[in-house]
C-alpha atoms as a PDB file:
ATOM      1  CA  UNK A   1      -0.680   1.758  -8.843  1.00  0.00           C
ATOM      2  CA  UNK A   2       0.616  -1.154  -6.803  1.00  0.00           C
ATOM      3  CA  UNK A   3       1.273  -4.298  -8.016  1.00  0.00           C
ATOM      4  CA  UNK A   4       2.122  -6.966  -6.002  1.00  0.00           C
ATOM      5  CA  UNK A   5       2.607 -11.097  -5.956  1.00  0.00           C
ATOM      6  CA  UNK A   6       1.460 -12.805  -3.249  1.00  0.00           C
ATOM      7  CA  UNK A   7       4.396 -14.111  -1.435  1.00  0.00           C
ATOM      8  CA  UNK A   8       2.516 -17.643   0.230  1.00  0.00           C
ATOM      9  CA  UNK A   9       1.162 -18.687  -3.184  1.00  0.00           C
ATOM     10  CA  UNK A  10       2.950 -19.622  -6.462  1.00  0.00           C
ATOM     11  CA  UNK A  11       3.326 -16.945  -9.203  1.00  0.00           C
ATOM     12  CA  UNK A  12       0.476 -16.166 -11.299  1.00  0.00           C
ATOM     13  CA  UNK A  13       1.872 -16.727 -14.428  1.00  0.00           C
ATOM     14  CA  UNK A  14       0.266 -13.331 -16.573  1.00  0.00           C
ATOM     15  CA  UNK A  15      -0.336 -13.819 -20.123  1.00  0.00           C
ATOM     16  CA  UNK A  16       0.771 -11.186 -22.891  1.00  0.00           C
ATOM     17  CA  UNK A  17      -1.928  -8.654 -22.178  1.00  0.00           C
ATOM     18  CA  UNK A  18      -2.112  -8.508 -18.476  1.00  0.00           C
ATOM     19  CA  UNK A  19       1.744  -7.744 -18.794  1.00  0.00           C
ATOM     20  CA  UNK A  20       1.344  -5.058 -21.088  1.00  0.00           C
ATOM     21  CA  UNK A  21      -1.810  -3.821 -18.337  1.00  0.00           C
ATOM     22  CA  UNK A  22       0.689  -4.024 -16.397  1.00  0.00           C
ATOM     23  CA  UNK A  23       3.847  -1.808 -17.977  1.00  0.00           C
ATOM     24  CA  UNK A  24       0.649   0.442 -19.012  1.00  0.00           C
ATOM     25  CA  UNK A  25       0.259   1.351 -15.559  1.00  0.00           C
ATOM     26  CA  UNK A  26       2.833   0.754 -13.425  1.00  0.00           C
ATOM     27  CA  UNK A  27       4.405   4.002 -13.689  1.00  0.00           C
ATOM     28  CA  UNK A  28       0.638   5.167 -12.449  1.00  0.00           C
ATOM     29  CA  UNK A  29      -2.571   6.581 -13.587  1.00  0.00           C
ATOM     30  CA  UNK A  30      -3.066   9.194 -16.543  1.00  0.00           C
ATOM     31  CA  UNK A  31      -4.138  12.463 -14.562  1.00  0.00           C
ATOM     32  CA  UNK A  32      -7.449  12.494 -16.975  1.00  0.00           C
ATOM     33  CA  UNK A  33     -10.593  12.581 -16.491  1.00  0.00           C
ATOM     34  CA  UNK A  34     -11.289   8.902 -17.222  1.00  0.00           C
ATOM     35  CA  UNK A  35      -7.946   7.317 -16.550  1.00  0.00           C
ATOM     36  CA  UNK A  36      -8.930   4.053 -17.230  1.00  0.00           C
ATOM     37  CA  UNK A  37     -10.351   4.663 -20.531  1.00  0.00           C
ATOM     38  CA  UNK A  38      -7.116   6.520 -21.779  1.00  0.00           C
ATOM     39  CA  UNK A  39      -4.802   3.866 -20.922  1.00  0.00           C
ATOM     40  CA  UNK A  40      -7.748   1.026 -22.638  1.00  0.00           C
ATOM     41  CA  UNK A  41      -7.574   3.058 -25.864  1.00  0.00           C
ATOM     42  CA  UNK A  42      -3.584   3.395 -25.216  1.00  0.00           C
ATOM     43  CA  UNK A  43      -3.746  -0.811 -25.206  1.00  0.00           C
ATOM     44  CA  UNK A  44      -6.036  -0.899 -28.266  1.00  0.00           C
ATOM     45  CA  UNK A  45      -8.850  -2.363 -25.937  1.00  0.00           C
ATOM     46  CA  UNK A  46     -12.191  -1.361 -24.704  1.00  0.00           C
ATOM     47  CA  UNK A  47     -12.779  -0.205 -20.732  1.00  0.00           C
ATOM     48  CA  UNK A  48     -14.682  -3.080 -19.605  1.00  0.00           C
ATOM     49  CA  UNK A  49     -11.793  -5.268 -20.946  1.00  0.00           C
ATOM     50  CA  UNK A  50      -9.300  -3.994 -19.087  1.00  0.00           C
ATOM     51  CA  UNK A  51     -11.076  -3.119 -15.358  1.00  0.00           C
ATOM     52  CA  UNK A  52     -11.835  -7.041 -15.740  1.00  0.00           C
ATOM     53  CA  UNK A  53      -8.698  -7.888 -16.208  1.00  0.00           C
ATOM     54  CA  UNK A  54      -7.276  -5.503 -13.383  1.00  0.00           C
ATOM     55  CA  UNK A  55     -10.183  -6.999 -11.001  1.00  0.00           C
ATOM     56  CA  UNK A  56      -8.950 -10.645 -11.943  1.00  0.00           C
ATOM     57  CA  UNK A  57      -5.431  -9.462 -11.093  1.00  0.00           C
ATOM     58  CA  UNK A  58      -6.674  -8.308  -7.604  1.00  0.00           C
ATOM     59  CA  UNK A  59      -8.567 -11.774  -7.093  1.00  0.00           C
ATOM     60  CA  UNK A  60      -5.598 -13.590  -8.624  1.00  0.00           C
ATOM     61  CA  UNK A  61      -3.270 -11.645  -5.652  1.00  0.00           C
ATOM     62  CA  UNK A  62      -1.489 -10.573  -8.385  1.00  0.00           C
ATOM     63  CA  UNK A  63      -2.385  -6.817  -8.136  1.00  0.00           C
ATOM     64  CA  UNK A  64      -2.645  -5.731  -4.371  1.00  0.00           C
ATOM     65  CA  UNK A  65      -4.541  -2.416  -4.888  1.00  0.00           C
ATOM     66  CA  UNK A  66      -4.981   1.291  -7.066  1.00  0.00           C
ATOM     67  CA  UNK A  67      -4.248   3.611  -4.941  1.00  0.00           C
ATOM     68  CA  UNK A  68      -3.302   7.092  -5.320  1.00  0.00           C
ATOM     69  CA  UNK A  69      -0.135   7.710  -4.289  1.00  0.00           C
ATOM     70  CA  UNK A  70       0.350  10.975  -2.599  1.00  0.00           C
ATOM     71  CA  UNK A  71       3.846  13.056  -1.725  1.00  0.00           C
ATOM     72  CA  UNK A  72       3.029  14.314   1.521  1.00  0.00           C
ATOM     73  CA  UNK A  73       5.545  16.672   2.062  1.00  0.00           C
ATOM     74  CA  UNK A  74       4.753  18.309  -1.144  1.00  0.00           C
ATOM     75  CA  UNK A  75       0.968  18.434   0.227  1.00  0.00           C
ATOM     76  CA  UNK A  76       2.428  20.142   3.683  1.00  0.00           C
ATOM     77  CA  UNK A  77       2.565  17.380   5.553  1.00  0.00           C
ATOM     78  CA  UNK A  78       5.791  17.109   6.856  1.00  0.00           C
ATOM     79  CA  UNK A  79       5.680  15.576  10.354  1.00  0.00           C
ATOM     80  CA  UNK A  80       5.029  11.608   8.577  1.00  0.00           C
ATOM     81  CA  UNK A  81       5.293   9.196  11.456  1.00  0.00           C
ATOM     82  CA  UNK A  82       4.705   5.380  12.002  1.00  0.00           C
ATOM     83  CA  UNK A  83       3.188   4.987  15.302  1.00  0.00           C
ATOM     84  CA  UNK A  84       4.299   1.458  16.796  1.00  0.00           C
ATOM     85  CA  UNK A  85       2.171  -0.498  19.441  1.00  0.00           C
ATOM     86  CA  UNK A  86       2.796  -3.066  21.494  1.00  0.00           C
ATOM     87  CA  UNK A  87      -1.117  -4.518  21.724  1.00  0.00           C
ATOM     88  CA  UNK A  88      -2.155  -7.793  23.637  1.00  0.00           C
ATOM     89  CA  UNK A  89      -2.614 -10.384  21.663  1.00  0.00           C
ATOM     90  CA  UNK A  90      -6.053 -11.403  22.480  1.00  0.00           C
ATOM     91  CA  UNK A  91      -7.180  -7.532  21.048  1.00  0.00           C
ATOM     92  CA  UNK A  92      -4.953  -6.913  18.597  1.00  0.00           C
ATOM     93  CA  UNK A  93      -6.952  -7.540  15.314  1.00  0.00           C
ATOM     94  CA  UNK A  94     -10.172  -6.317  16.911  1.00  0.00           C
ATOM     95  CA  UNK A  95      -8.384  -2.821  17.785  1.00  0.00           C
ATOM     96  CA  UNK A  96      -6.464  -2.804  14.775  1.00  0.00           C
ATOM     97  CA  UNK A  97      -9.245  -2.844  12.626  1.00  0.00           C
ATOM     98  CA  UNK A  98     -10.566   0.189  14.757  1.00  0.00           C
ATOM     99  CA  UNK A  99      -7.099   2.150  14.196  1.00  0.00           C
ATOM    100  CA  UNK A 100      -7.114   1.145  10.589  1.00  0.00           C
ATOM    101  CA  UNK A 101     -10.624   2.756  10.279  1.00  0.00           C
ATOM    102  CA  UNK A 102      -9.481   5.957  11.118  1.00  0.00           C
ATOM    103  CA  UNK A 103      -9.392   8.941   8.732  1.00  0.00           C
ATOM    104  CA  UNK A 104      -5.836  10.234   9.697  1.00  0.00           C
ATOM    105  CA  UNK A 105      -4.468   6.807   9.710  1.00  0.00           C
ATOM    106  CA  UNK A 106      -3.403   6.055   5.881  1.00  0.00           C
ATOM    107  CA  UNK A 107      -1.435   2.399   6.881  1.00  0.00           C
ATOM    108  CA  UNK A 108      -2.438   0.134   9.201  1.00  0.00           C
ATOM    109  CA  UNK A 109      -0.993  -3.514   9.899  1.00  0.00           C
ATOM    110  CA  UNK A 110       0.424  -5.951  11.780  1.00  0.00           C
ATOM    111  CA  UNK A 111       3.907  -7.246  12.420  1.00  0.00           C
ATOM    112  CA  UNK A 112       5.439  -9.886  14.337  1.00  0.00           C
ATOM    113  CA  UNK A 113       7.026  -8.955  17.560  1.00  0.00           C
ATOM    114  CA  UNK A 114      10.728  -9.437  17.767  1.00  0.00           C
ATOM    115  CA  UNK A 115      11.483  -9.523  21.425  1.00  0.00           C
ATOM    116  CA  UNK A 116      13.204  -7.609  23.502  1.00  0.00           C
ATOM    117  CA  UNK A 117      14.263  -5.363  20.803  1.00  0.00           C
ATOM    118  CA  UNK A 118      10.904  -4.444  19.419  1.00  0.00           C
ATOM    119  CA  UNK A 119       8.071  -5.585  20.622  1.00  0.00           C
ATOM    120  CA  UNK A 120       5.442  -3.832  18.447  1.00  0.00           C
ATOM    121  CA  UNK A 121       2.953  -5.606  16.675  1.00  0.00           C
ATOM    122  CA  UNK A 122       0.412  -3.194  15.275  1.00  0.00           C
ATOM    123  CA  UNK A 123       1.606  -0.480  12.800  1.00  0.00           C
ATOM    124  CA  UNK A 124      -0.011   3.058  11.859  1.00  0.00           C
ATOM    125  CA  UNK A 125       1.033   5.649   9.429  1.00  0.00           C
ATOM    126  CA  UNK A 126      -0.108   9.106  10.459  1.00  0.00           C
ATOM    127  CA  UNK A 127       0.666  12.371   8.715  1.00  0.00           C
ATOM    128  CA  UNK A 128       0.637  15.743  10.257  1.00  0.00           C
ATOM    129  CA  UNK A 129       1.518  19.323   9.183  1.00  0.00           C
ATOM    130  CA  UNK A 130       3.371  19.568  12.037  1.00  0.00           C
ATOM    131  CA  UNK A 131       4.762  16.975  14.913  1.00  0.00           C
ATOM    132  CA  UNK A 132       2.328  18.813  17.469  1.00  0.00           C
ATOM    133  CA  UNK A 133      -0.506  17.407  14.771  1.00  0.00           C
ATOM    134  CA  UNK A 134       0.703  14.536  14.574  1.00  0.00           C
ATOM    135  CA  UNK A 135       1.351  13.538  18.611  1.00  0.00           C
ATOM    136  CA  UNK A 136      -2.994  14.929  18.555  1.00  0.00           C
ATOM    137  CA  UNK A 137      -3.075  11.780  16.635  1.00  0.00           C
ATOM    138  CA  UNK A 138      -0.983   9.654  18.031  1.00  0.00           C
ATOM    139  CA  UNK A 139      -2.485  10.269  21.332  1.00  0.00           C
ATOM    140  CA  UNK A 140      -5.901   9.720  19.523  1.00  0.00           C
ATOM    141  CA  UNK A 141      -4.741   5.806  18.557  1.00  0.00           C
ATOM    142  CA  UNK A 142      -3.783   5.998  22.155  1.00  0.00           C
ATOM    143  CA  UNK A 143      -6.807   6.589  24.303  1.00  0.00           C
ATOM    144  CA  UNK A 144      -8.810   4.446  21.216  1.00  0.00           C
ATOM    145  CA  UNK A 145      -6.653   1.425  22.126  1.00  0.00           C
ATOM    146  CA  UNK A 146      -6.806   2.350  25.974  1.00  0.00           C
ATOM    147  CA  UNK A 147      -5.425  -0.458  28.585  1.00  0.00           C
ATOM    148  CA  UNK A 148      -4.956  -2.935  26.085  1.00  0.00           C
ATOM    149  CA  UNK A 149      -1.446  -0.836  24.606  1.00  0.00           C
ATOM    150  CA  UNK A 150       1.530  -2.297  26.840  1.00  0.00           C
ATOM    151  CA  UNK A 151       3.855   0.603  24.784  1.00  0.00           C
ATOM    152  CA  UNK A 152       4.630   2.303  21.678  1.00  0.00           C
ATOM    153  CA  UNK A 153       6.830   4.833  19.919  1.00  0.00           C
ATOM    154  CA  UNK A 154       6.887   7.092  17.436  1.00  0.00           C
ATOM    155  CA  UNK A 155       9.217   6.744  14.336  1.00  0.00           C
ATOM    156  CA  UNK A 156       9.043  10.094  12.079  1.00  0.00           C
ATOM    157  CA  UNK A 157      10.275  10.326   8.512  1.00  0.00           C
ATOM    158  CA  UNK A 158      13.000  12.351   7.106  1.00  0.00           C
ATOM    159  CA  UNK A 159      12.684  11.432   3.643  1.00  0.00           C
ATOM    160  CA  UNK A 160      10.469   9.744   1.224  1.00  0.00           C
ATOM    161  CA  UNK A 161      11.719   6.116   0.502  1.00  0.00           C
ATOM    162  CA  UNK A 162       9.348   4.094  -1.500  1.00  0.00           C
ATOM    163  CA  UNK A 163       6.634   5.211  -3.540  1.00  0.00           C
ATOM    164  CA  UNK A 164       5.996   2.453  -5.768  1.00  0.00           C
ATOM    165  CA  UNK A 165       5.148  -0.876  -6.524  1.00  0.00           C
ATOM    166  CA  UNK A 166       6.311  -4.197  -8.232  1.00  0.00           C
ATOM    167  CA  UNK A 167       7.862  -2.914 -11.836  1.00  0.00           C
ATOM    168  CA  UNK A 168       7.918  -4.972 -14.728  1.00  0.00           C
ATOM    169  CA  UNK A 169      10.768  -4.617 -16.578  1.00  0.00           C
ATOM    170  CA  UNK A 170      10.215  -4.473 -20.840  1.00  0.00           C
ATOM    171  CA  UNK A 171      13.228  -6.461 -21.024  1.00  0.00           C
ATOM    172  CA  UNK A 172      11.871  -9.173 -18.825  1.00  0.00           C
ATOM    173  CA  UNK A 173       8.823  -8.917 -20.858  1.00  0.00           C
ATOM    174  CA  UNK A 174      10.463  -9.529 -24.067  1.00  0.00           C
ATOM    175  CA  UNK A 175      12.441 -12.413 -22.345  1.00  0.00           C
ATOM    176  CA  UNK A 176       9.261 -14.035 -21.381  1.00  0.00           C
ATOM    177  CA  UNK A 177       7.717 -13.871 -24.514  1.00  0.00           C
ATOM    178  CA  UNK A 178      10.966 -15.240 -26.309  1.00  0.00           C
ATOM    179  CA  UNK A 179      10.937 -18.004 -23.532  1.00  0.00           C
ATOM    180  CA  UNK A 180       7.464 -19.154 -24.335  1.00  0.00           C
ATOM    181  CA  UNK A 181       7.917 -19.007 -28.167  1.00  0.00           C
END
């Protein structure tokens, strides 16, 4: 589960139970059959309880997305690369939406240029059991963005850096509820 504050808009201040919602799931999903009901019942609430209070945490930009959260090396992928592209402007959200739609691609955004050392703008995460899979794809994005890509590169992973979200701490919890007593 990700969990993350919207960085243009002021904090949503979250009362007692969305925190604990929160702690309850940071850490990710119960491999059960109904995950959600297993962490209501862990809460002492019922289901519909808390998936309203997870959807008001999405609508609040508080909560981002649930998403699974897979290691890809330990699924065989091993050739992980972030395809970079360097996309005219005028195109750029139009073909992005087209990369972003497709089933290899598992990230898809867009960054600001920073001239001349990168100038990139649209981002795609691509996963491949081996780099010869994963340039197939690559040169998929490619021909799908066509005349419109000015240049790209490929950055491949070596390692697995970040696989979670925003954590609440339970000492900051405490702290919060001692500083609204």
């Amino acid at each position: 589960m990700s969990t993350c504050a919207s960085p243009s808009e002021p904090p949503t201040p979250l009362d007692a139970l969305d925190r604990r919602i929160v702690l309850a799931t940071q850490g990710g999903l119960p491999l059960v059959v109904d995950p959600y009901r297993a962490v209501a019942e862990r809460l002492g609430i019922d289901t519909d309880t808390l998936l309203a209070r997870l959807r008001a945490l999405e609508a609040a930009g508080v909560l981002r997305r649930v998403a699974l959260v897979p290691n890809h090396y330990a699924l065989g992928y091993i050739a992980n690369a972030m395809t970079v592209w360097d996309v005219a402007d005028e195109v750029v959200h139009r073909l992005g939406r087209r990369v972003a739609a497709l089933g290899f691609v598992s990230h898809c955004y867009l960054r600001r240029r920073h001239p001349p050392d990168w100038p990139y703008n649209l981002f795609a995460m691509v996963h491949g059991r081996s780099r010869e899979e994963t340039e197939a794809k690559r040169a998929h994005i490619a021909a799908l963005l066509g005349p419109h890509c000015r240049g790209h590169d490929v950055l491949y992973s070596s390692r697995i850096l970040k696989k979670t979200g925003l954590r609440l701490s339970a000492a900051a919890t405490a702290e919060s509820k001692a500083c609204s007593a």
